[in-house]
N, C-alpha and C. Protein backbone atom coordinates (compact mmCIF):
# COMPACT_ATOMS: atom_id res chain seq x y z
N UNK A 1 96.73 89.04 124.37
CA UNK A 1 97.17 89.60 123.10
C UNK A 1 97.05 88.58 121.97
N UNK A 2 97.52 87.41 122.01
CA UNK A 2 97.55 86.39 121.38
C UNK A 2 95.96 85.91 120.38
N UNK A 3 94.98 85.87 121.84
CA UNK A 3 93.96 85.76 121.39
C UNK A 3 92.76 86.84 120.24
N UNK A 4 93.51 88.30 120.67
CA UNK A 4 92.98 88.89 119.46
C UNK A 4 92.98 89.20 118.36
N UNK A 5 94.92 88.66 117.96
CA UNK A 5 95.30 88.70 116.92
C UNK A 5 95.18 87.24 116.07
N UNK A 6 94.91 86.41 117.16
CA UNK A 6 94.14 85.05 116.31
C UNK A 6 92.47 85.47 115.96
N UNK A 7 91.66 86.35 116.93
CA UNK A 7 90.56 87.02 116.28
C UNK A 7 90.87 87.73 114.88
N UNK A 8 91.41 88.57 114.92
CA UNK A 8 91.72 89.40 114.01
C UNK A 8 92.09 88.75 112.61
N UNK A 9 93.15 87.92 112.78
CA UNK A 9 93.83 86.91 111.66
C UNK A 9 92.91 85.87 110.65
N UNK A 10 92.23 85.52 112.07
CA UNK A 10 90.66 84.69 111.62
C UNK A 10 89.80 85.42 110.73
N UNK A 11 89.39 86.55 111.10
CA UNK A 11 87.94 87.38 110.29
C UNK A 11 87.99 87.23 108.84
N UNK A 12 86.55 87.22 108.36
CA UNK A 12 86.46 86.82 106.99
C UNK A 12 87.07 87.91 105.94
N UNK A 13 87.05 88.99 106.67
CA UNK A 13 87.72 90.81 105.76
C UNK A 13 89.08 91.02 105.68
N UNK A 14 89.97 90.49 106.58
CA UNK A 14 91.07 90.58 107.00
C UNK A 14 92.06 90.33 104.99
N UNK A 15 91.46 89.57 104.30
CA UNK A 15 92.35 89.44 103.14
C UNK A 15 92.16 90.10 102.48
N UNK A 16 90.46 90.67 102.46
CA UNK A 16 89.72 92.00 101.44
C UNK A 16 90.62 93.33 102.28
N UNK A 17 91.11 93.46 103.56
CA UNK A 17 91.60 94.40 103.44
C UNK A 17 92.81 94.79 103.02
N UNK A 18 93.63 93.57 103.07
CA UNK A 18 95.15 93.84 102.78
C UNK A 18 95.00 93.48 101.28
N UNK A 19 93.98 93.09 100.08
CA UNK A 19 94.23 94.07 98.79
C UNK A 19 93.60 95.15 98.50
N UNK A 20 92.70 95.61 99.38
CA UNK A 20 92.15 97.39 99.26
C UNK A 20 93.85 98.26 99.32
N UNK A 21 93.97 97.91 100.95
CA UNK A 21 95.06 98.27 101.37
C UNK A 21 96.28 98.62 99.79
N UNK A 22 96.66 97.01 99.52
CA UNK A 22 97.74 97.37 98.38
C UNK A 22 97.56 97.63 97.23
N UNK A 23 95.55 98.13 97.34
CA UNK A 23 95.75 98.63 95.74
C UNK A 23 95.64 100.09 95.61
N UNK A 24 95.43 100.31 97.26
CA UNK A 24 95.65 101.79 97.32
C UNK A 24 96.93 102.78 97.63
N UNK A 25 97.68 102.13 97.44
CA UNK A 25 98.97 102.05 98.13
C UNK A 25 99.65 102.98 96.50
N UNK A 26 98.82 101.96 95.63
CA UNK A 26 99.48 103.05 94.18
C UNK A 26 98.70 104.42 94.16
N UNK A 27 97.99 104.51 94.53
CA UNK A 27 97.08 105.96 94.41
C UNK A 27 97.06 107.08 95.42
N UNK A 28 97.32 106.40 96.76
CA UNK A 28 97.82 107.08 98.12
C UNK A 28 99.15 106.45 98.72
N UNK A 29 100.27 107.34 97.99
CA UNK A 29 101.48 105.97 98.66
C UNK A 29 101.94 106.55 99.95
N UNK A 30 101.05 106.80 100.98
CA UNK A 30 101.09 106.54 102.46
C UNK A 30 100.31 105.45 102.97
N UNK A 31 99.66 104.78 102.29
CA UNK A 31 98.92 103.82 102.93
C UNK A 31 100.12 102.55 103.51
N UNK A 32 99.75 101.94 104.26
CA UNK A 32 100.76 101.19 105.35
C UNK A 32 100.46 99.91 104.32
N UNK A 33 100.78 99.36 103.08
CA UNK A 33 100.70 98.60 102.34
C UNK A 33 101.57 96.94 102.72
N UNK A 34 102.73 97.67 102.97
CA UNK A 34 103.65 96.85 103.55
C UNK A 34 104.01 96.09 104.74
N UNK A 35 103.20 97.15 105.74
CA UNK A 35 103.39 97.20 107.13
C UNK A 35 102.02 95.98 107.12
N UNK A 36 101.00 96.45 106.84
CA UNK A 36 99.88 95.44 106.59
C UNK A 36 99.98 93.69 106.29
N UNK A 37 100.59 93.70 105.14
CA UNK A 37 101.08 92.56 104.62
C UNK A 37 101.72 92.00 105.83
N UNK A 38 102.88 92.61 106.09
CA UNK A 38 104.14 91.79 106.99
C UNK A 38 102.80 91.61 108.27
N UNK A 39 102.26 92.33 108.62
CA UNK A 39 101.56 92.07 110.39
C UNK A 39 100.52 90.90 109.71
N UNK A 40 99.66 90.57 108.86
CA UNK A 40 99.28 89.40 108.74
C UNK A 40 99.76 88.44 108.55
N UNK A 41 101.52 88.55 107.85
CA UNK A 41 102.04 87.17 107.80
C UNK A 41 102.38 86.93 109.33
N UNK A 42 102.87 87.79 110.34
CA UNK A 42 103.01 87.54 111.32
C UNK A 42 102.17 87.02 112.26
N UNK A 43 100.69 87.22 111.94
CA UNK A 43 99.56 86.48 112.45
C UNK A 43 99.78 84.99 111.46
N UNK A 44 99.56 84.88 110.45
CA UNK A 44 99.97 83.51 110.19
C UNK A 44 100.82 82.89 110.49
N UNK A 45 102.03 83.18 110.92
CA UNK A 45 102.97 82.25 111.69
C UNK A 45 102.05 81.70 112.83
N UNK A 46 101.59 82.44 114.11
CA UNK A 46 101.07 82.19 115.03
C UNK A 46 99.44 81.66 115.45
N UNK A 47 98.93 81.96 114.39
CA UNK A 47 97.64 81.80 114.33
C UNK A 47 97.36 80.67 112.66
N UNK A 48 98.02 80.30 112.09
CA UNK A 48 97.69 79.71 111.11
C UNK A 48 96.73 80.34 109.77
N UNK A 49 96.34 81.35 110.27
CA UNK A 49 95.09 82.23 109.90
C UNK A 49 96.10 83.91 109.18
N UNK A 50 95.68 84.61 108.17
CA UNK A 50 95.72 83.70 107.19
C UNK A 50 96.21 83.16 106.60
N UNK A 51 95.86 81.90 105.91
CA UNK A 51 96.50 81.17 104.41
C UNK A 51 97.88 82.03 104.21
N UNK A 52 98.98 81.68 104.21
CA UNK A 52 100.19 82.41 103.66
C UNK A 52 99.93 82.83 101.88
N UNK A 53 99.61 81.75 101.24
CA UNK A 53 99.66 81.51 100.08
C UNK A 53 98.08 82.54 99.83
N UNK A 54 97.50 82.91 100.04
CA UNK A 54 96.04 83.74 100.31
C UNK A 54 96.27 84.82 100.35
N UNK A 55 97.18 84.80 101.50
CA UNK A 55 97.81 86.52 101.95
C UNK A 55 98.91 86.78 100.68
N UNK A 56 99.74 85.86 100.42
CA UNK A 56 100.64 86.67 98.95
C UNK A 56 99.69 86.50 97.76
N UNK A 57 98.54 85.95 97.53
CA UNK A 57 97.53 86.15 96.18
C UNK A 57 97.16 87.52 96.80
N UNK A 58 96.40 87.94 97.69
CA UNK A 58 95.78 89.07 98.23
C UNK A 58 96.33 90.22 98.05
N UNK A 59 97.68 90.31 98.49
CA UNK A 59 98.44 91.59 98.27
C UNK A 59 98.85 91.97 96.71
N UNK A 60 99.38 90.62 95.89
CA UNK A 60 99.76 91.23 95.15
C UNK A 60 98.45 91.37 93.38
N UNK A 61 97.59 90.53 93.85
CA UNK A 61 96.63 91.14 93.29
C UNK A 61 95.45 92.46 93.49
N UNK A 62 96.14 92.78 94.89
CA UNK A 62 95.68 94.16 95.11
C UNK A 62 97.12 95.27 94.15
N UNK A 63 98.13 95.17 94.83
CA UNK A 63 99.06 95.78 94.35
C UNK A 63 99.32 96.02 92.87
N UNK A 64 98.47 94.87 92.13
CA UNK A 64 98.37 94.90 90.56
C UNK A 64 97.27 95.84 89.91
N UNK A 65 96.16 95.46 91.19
CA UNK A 65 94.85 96.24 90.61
C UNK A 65 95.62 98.18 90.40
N UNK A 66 96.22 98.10 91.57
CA UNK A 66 96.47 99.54 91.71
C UNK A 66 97.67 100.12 91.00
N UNK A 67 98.43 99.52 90.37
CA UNK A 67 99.33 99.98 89.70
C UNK A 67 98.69 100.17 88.00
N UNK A 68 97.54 98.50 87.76
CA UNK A 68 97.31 99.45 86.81
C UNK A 68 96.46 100.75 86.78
N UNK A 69 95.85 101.00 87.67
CA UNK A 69 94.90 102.00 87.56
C UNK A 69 95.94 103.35 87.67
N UNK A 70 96.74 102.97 88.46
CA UNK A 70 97.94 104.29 88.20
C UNK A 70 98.51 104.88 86.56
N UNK A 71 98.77 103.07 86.20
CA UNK A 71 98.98 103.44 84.54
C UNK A 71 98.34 103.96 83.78
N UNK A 72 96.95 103.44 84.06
CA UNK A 72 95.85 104.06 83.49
C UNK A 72 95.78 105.85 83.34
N UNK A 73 95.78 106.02 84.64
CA UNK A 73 95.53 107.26 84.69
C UNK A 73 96.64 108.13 83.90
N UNK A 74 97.70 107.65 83.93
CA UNK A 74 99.09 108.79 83.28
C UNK A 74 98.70 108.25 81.26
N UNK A 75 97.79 107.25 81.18
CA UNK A 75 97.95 107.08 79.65
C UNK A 75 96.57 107.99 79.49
N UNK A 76 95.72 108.16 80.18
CA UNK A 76 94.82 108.89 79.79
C UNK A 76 95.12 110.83 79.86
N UNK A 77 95.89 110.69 80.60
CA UNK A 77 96.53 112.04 80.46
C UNK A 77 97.33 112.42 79.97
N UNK A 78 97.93 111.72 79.38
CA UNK A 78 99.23 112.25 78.12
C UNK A 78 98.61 113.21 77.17
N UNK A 79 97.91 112.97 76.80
CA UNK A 79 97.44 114.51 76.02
C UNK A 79 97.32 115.92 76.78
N UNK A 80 96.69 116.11 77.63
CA UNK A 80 96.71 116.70 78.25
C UNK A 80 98.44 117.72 79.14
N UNK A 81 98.86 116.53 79.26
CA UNK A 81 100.23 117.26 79.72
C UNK A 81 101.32 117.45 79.02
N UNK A 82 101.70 116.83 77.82
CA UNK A 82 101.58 117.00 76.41
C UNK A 82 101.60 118.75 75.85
N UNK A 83 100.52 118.98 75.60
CA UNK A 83 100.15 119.96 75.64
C UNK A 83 100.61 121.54 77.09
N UNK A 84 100.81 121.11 78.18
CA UNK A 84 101.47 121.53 79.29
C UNK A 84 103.35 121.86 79.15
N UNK A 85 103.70 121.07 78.48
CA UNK A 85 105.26 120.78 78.45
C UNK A 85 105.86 121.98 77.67
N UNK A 86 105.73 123.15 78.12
CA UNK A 86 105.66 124.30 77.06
C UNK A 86 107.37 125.08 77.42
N UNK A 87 107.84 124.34 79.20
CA UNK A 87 109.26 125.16 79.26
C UNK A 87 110.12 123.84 78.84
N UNK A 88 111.35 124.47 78.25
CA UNK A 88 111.92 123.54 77.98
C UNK A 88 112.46 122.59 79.46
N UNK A 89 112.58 123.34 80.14
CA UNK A 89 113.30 122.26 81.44
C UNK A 89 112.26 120.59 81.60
N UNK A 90 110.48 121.24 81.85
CA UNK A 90 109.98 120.51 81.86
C UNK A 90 109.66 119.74 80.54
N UNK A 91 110.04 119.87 79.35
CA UNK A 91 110.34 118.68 78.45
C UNK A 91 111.34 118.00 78.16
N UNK A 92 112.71 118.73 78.38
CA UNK A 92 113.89 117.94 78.51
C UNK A 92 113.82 116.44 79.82
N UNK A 93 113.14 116.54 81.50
CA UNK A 93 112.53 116.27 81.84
C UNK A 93 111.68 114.56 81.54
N UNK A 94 110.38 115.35 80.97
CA UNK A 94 109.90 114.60 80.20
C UNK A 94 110.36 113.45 79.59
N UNK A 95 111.16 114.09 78.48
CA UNK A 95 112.07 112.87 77.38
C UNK A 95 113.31 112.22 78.63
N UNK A 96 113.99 112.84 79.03
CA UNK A 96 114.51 111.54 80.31
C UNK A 96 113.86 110.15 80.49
N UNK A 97 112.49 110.68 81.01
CA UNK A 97 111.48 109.88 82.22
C UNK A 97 111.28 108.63 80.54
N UNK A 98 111.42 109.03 79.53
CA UNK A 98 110.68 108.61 77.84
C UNK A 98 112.13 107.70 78.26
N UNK A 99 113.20 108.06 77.92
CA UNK A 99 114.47 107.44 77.47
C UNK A 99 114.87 106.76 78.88
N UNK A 100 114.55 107.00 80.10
CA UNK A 100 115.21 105.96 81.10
C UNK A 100 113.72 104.66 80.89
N UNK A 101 112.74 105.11 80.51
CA UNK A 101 111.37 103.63 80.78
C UNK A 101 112.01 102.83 79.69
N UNK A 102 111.76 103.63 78.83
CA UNK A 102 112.24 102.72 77.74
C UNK A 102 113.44 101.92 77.34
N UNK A 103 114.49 102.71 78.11
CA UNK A 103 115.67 101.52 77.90
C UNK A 103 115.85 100.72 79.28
N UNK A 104 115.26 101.11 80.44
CA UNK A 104 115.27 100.45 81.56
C UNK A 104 114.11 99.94 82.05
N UNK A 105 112.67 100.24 81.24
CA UNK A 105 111.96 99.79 81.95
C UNK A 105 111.15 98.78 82.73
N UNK A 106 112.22 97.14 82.55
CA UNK A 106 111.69 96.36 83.56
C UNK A 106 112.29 96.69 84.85
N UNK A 107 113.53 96.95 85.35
CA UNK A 107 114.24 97.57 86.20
C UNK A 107 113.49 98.56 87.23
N UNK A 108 113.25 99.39 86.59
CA UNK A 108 112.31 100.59 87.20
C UNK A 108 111.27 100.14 87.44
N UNK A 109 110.44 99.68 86.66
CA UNK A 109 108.86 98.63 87.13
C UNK A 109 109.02 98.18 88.53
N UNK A 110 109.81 97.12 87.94
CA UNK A 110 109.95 96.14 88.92
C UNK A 110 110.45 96.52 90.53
N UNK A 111 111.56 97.26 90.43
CA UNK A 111 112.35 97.82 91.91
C UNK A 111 111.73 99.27 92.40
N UNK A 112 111.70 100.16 91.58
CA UNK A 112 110.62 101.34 92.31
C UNK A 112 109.54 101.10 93.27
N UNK A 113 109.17 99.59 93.58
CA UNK A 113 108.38 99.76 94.10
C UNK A 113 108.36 100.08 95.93
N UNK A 114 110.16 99.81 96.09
CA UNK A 114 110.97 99.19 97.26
C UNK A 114 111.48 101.25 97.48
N UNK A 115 110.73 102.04 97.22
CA UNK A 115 111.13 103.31 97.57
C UNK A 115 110.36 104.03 97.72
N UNK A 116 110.10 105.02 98.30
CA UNK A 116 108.76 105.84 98.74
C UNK A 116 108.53 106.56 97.70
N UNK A 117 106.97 105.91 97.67
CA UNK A 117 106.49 106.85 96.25
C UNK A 117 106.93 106.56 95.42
N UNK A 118 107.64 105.75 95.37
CA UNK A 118 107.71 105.40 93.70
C UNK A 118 107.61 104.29 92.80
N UNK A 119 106.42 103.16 93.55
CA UNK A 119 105.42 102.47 92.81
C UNK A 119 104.28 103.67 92.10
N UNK A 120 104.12 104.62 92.61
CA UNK A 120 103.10 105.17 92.09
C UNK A 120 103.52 106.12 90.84
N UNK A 121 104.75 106.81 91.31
CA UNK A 121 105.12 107.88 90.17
C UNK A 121 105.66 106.95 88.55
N UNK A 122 106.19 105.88 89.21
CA UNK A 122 106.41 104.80 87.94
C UNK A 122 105.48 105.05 87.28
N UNK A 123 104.43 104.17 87.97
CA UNK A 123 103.14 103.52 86.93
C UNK A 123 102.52 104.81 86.18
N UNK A 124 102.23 105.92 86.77
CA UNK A 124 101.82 107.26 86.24
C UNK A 124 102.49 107.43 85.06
N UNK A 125 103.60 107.45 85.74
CA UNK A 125 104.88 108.00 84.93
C UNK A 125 105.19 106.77 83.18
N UNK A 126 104.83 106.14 83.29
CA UNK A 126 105.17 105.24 82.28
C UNK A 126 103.80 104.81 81.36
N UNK A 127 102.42 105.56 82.00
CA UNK A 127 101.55 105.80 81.18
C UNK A 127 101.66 107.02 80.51
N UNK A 128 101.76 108.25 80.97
CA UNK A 128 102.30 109.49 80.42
C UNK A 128 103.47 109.64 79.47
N UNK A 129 104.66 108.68 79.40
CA UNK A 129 105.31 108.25 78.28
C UNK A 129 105.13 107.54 77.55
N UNK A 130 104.14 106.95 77.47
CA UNK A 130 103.73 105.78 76.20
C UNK A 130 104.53 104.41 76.72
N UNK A 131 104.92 104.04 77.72
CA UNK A 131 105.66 102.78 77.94
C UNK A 131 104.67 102.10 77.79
N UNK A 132 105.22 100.74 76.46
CA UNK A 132 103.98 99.79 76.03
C UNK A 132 103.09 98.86 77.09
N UNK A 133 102.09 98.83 77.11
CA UNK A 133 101.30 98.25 77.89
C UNK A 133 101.38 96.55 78.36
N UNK A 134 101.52 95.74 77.13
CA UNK A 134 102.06 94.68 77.36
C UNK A 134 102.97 94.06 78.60
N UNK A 135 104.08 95.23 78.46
CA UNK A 135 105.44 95.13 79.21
C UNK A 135 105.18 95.92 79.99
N UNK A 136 104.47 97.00 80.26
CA UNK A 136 104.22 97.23 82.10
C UNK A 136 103.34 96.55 82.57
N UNK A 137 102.40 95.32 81.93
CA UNK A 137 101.88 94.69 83.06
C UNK A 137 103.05 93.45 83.35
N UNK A 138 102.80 92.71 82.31
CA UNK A 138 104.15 92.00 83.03
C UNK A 138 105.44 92.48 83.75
N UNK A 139 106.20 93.37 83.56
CA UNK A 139 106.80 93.77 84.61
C UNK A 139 106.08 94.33 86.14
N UNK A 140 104.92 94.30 85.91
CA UNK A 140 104.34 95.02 86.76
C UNK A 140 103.72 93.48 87.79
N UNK A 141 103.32 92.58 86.85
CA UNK A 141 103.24 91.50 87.52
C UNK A 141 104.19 90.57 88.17
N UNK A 142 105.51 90.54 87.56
CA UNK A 142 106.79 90.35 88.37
C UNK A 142 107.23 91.07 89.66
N UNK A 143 107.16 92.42 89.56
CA UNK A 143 107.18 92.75 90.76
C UNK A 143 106.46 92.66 91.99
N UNK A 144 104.89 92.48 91.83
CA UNK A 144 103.88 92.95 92.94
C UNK A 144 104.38 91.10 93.57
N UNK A 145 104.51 90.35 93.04
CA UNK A 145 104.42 88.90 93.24
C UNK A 145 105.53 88.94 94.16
N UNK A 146 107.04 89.51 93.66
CA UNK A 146 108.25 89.41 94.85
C UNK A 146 107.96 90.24 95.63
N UNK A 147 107.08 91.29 95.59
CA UNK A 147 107.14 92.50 96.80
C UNK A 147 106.27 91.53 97.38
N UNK A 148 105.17 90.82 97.02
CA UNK A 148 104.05 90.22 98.23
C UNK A 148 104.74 88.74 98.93
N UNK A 149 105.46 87.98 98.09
CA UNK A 149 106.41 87.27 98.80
C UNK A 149 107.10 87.95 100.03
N UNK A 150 107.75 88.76 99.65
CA UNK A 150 108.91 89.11 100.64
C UNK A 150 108.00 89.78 101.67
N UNK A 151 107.10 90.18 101.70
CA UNK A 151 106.42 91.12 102.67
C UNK A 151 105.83 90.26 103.62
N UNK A 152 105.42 89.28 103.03
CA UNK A 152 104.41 88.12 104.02
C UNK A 152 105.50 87.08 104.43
N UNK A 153 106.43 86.22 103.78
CA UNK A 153 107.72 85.80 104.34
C UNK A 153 108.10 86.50 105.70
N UNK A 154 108.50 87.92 105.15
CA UNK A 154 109.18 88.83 106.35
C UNK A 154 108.30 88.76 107.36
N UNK A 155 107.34 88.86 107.40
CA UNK A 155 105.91 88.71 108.67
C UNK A 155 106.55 87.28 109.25
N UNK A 156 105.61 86.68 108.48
CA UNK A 156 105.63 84.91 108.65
C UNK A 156 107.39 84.97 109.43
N UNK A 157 108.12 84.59 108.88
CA UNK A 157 109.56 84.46 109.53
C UNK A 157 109.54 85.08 111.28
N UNK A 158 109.34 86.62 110.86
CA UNK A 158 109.40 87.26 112.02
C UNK A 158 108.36 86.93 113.36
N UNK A 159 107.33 86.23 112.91
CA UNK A 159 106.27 85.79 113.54
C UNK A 159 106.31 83.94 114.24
N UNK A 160 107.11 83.67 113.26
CA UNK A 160 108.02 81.90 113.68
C UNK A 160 108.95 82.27 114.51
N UNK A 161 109.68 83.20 114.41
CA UNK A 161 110.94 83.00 115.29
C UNK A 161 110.40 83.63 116.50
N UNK A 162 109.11 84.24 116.66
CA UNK A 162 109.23 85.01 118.11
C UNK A 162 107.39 84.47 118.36
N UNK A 163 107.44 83.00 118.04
CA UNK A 163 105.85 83.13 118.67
C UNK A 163 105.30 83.05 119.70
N UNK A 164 105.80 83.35 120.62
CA UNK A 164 105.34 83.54 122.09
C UNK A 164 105.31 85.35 122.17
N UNK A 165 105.96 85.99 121.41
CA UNK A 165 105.89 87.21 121.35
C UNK A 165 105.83 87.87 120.04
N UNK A 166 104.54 87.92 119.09
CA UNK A 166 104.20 88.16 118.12
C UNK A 166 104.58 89.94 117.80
N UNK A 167 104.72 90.48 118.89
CA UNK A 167 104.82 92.07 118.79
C UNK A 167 106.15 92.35 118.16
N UNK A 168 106.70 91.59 119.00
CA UNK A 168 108.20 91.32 118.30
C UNK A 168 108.42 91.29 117.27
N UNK A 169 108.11 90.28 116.83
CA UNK A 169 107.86 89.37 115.83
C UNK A 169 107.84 90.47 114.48
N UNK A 170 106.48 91.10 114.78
CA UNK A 170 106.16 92.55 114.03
C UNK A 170 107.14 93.39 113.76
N UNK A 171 107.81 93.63 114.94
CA UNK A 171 109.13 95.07 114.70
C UNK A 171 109.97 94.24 114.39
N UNK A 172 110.28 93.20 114.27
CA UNK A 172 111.74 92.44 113.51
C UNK A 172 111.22 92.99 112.34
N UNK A 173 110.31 92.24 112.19
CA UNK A 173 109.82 92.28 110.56
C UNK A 173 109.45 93.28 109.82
N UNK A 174 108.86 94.77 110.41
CA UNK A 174 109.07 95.92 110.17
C UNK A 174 109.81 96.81 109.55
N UNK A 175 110.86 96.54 110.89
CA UNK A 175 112.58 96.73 110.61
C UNK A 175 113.17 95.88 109.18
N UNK A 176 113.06 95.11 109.23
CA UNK A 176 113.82 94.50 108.10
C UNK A 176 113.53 95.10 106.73
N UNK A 177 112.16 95.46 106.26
CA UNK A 177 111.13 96.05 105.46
C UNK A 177 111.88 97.33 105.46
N UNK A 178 111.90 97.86 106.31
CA UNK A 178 112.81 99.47 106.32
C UNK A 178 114.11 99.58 105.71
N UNK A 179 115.03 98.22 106.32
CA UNK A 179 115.97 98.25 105.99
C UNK A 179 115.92 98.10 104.47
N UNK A 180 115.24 97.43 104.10
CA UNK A 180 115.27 96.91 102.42
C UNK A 180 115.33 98.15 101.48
N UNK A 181 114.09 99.00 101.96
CA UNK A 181 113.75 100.09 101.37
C UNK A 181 114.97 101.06 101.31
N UNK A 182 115.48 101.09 103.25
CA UNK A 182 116.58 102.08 102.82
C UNK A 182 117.78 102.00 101.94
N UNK A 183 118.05 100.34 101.69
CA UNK A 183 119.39 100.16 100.46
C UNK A 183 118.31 100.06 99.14
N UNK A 184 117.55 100.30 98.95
CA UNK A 184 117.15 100.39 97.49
C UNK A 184 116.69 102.16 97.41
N UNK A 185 117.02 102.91 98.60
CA UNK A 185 117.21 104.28 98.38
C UNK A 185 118.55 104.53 97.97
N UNK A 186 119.30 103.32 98.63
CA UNK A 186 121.15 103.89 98.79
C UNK A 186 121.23 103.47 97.34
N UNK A 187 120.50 102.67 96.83
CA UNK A 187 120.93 102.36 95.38
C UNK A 187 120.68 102.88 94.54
N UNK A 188 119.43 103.57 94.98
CA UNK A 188 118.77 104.87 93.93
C UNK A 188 119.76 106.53 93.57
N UNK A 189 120.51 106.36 94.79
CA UNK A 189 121.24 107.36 95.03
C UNK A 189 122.51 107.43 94.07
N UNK A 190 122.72 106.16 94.69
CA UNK A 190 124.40 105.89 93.66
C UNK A 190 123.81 106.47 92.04
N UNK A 191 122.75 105.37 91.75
CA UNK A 191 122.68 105.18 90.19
C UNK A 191 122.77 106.59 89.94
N UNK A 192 121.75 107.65 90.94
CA UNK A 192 121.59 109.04 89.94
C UNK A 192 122.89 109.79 89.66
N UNK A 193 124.17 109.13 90.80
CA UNK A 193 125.21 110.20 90.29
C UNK A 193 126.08 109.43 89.23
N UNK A 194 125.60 108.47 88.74
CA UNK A 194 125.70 107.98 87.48
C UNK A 194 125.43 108.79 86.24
N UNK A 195 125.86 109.45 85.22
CA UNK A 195 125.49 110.18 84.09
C UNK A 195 124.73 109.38 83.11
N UNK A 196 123.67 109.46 82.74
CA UNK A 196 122.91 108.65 81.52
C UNK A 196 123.34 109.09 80.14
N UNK A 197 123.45 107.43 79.97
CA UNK A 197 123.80 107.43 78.43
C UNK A 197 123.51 108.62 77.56
């Protein structure tokens, strides 16, 4: 086992895939973006292979490519849906998604990304409101950087403490990834029964 995941860890594609991987992750958010990341840092614990510092450039300059292209796409369609917003529910709606980016939106940038689906509906979502461009890439670049830290850490760690058993290693580190996600659901939860300003 050892030896194929030092094959694997080794190959020259292995970094081109984990930023395909996280830049598709904004456009298809089922892609295993995370799961990816963490199983190569976990080959780098054990295999040296890859570069830690390689694997967090990799991810989160994939994860950047794809968030902006997410933005992209919701600023090129604001006219379009714009024009769509014809019941009031879905423009009351609307102006929410306008009034929570805008008074929260490094917050939301930055932590949406730690919940299903919603690195992607952000970035959409905050081109379709006019959230200034400037400030969603930099927030957008703050985040992909701690999500690719923590993702390859969580590998790497999980992959040091169990290197005689890298599989392990994997589902520690998996698990932990889950867990994260599920208290930044529990937190998503609280906030909504919060009433907005």
């Amino acid at each position: 086992m050892a030896h194929y995941l030092h094959a694997l860890a080794a190959g020259p594609w292995v970094l081109a895939v984990v930023f395909v991987v996280a830049g598709l992750d904004a456009l298809v958010p089922f892609m295993p973006s995370e799961t990816t990341v963490v199983a190569c840092g976990v080959a780098a614990a054990s295999t040296g292979r890859p570069h830690l510092g390689l694997l967090i450039a990799a991810a989160a300059a994939g994860a950047y490519a794809g968030d902006a292209a997410s933005f992209r796409i919701g600023r090129r369609s604001t006219g379009s849906v714009a024009a769509r917003l014809t019941h009031r529910r879905a423009r009351s709606v609307h102006d929410w998604v306008h009034r929570l980016l805008h008074d929260r939106g490094g917050l939301v940038v930055v932590f949406a990304r730690y919940l299903p689906g919603g690195r992607s509906t952000t970035a959409v979502a905050a081109g379709l409101v006019g959230y200034p461009s400037p400030r969603f890439h930099w927030y957008t670049a703050l985040g992909v950087i701690l999500w690719a830290i923590q993702a390859a850490l969580l590998g790497y760690l999980g992959g040091a403490l169990f290197a005689d058993r890298p599989l392990l290693g994997l589902v520690l580190a998996a698990g932990v990834a889950l867990a994260v996600t599920g208290v930044a659901v529990g937190i998503r939860s609280v906030a909504q029964r919060v009433p907005a300003p």
